[in-house]
C-alpha atoms as a PDB file:
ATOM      1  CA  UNK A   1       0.000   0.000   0.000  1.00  0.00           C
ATOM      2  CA  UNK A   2       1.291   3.288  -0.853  1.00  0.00           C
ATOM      3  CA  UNK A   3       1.370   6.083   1.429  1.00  0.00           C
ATOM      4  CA  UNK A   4      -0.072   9.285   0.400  1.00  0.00           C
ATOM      5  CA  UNK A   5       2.513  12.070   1.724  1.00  0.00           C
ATOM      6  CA  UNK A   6       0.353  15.571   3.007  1.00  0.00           C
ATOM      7  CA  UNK A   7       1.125  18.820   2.015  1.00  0.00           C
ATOM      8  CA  UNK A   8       1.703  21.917   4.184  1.00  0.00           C
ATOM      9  CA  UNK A   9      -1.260  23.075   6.162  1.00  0.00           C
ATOM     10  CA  UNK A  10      -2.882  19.671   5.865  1.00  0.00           C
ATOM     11  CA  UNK A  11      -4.803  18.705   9.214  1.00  0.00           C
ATOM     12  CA  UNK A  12      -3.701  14.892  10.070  1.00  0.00           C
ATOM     13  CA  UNK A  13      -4.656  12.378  12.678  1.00  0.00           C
ATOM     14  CA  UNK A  14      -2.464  10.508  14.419  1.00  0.00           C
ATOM     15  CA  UNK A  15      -2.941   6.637  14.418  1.00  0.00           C
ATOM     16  CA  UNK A  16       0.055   5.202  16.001  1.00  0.00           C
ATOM     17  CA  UNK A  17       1.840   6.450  19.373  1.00  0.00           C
ATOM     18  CA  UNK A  18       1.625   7.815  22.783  1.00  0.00           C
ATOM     19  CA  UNK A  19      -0.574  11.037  20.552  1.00  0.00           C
ATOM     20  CA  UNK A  20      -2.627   8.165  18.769  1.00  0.00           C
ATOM     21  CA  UNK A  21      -5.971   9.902  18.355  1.00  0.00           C
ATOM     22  CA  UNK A  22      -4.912  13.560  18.122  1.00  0.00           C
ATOM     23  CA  UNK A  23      -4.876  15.727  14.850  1.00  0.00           C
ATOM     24  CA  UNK A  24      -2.313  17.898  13.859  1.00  0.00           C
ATOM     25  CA  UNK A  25      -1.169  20.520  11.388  1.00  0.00           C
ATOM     26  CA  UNK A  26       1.293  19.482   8.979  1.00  0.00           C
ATOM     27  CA  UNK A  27       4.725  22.138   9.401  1.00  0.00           C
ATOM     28  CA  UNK A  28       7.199  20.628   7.600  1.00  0.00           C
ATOM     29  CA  UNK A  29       7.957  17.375   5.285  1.00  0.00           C
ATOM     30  CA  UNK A  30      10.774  15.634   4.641  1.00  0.00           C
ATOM     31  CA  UNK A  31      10.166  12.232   3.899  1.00  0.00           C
ATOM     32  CA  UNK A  32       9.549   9.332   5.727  1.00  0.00           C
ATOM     33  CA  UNK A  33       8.990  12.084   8.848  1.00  0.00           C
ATOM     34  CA  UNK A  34       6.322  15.034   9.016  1.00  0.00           C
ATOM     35  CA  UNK A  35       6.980  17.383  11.514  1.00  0.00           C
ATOM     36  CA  UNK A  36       3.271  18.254  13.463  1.00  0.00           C
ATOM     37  CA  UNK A  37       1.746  20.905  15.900  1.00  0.00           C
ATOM     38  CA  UNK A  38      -1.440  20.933  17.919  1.00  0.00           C
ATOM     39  CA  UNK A  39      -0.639  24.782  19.449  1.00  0.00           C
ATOM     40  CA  UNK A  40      -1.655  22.811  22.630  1.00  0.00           C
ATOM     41  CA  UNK A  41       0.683  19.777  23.818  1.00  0.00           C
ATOM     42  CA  UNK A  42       3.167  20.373  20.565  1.00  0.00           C
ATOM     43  CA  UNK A  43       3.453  24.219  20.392  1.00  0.00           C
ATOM     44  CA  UNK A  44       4.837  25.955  17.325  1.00  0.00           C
ATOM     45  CA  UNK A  45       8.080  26.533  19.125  1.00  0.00           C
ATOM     46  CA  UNK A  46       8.281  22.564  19.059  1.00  0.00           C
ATOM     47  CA  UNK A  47       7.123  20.534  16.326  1.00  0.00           C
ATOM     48  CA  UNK A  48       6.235  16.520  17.043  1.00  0.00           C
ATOM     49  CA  UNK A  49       8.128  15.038  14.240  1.00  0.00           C
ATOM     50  CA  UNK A  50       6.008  11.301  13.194  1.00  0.00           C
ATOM     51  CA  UNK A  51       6.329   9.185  10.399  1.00  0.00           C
ATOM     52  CA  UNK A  52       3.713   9.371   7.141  1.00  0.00           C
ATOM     53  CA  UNK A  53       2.571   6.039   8.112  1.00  0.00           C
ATOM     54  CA  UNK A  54       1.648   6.919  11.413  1.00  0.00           C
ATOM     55  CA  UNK A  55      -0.603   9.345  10.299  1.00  0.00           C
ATOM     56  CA  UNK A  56      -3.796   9.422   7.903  1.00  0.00           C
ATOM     57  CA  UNK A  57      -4.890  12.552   6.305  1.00  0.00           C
ATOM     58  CA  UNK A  58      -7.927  14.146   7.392  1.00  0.00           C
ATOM     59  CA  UNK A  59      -9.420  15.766   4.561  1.00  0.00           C
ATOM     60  CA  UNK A  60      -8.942  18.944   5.566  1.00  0.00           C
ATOM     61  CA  UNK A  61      -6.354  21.646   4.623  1.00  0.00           C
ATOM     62  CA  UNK A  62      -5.634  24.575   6.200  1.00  0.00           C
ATOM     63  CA  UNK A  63      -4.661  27.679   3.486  1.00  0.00           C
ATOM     64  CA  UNK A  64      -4.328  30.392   6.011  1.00  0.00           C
ATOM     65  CA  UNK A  65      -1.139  27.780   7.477  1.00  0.00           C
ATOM     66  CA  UNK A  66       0.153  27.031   4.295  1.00  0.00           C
ATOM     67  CA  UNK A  67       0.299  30.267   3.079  1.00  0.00           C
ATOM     68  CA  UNK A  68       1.841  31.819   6.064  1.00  0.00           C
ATOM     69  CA  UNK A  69       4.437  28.775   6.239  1.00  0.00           C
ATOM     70  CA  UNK A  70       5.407  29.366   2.476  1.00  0.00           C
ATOM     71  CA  UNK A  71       5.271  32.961   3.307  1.00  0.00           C
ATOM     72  CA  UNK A  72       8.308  32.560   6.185  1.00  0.00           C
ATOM     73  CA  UNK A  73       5.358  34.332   8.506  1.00  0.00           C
ATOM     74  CA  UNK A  74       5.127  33.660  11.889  1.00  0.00           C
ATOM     75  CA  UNK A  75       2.463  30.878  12.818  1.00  0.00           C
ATOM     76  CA  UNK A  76       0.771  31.317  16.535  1.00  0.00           C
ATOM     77  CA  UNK A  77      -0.427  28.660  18.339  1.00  0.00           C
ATOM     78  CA  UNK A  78      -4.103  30.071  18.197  1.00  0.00           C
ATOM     79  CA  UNK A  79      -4.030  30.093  14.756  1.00  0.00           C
ATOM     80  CA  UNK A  80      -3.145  26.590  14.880  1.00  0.00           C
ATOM     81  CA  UNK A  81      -6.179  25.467  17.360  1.00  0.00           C
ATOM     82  CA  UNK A  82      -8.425  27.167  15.379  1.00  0.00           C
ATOM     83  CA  UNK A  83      -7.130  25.945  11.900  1.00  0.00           C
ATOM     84  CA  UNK A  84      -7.348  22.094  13.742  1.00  0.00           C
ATOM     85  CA  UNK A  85     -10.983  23.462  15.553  1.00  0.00           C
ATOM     86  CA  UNK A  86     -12.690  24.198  11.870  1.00  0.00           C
ATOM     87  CA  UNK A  87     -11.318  20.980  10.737  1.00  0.00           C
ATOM     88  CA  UNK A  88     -13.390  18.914  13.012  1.00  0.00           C
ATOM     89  CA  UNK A  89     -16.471  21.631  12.541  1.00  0.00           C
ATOM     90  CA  UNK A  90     -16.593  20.853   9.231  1.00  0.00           C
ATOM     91  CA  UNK A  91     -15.901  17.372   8.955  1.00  0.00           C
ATOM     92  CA  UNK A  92     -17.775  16.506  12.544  1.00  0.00           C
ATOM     93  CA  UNK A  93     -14.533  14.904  13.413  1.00  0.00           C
ATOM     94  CA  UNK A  94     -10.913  14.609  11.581  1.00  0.00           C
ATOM     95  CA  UNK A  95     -10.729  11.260  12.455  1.00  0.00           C
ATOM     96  CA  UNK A  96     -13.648  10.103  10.590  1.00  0.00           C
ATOM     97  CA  UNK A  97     -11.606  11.071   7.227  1.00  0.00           C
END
């Protein structure tokens, strides 16, 4: 089975580790690892880094993240909760994806 890699912004869940169950932004890719923040347990300041297979895209991307992270602009940890929050508004929850 091939893995699908996310892009920037994406909104994943986590299906493997200690975090199994949590969604995440996507902040940076370098292949096999993806490094993640929740602006809650894994703050902007310090990313979760996971491997693509423990993760499964939720369906959801988040261009206000993407475009600031291609931009070089500064990401808050608000705007990630919220970017994560409308994910699972919109979707009911990520993990249903």
């Amino acid at each position: 089975m091939e893995e699908i890699i996310p892009k920037l912004g994406d909104v994943v869940h986590s299906i493997a580790g200690r975090d199994k169950g949590r969604n995440y932004i996507v902040m940076k890719i370098a292949e096999p690892y993806i490094w993640t923040c929740d602006g809650d347990l894994h703050k902007v300041e310090k990313f979760k880094k996971k491997k693509v297979k423990h993760t499964k895209i939720a369906g959801s991307n988040s261009e206000f993240i993407r475009n600031k992270l291609e931009g070089g602009d500064k990401i808050t940890n608000s705007e990630v909760r919220r970017a994560i929050a409308e994910c699972e508004d919109k979707e009911g929850s990520c993990d249903d994806a």
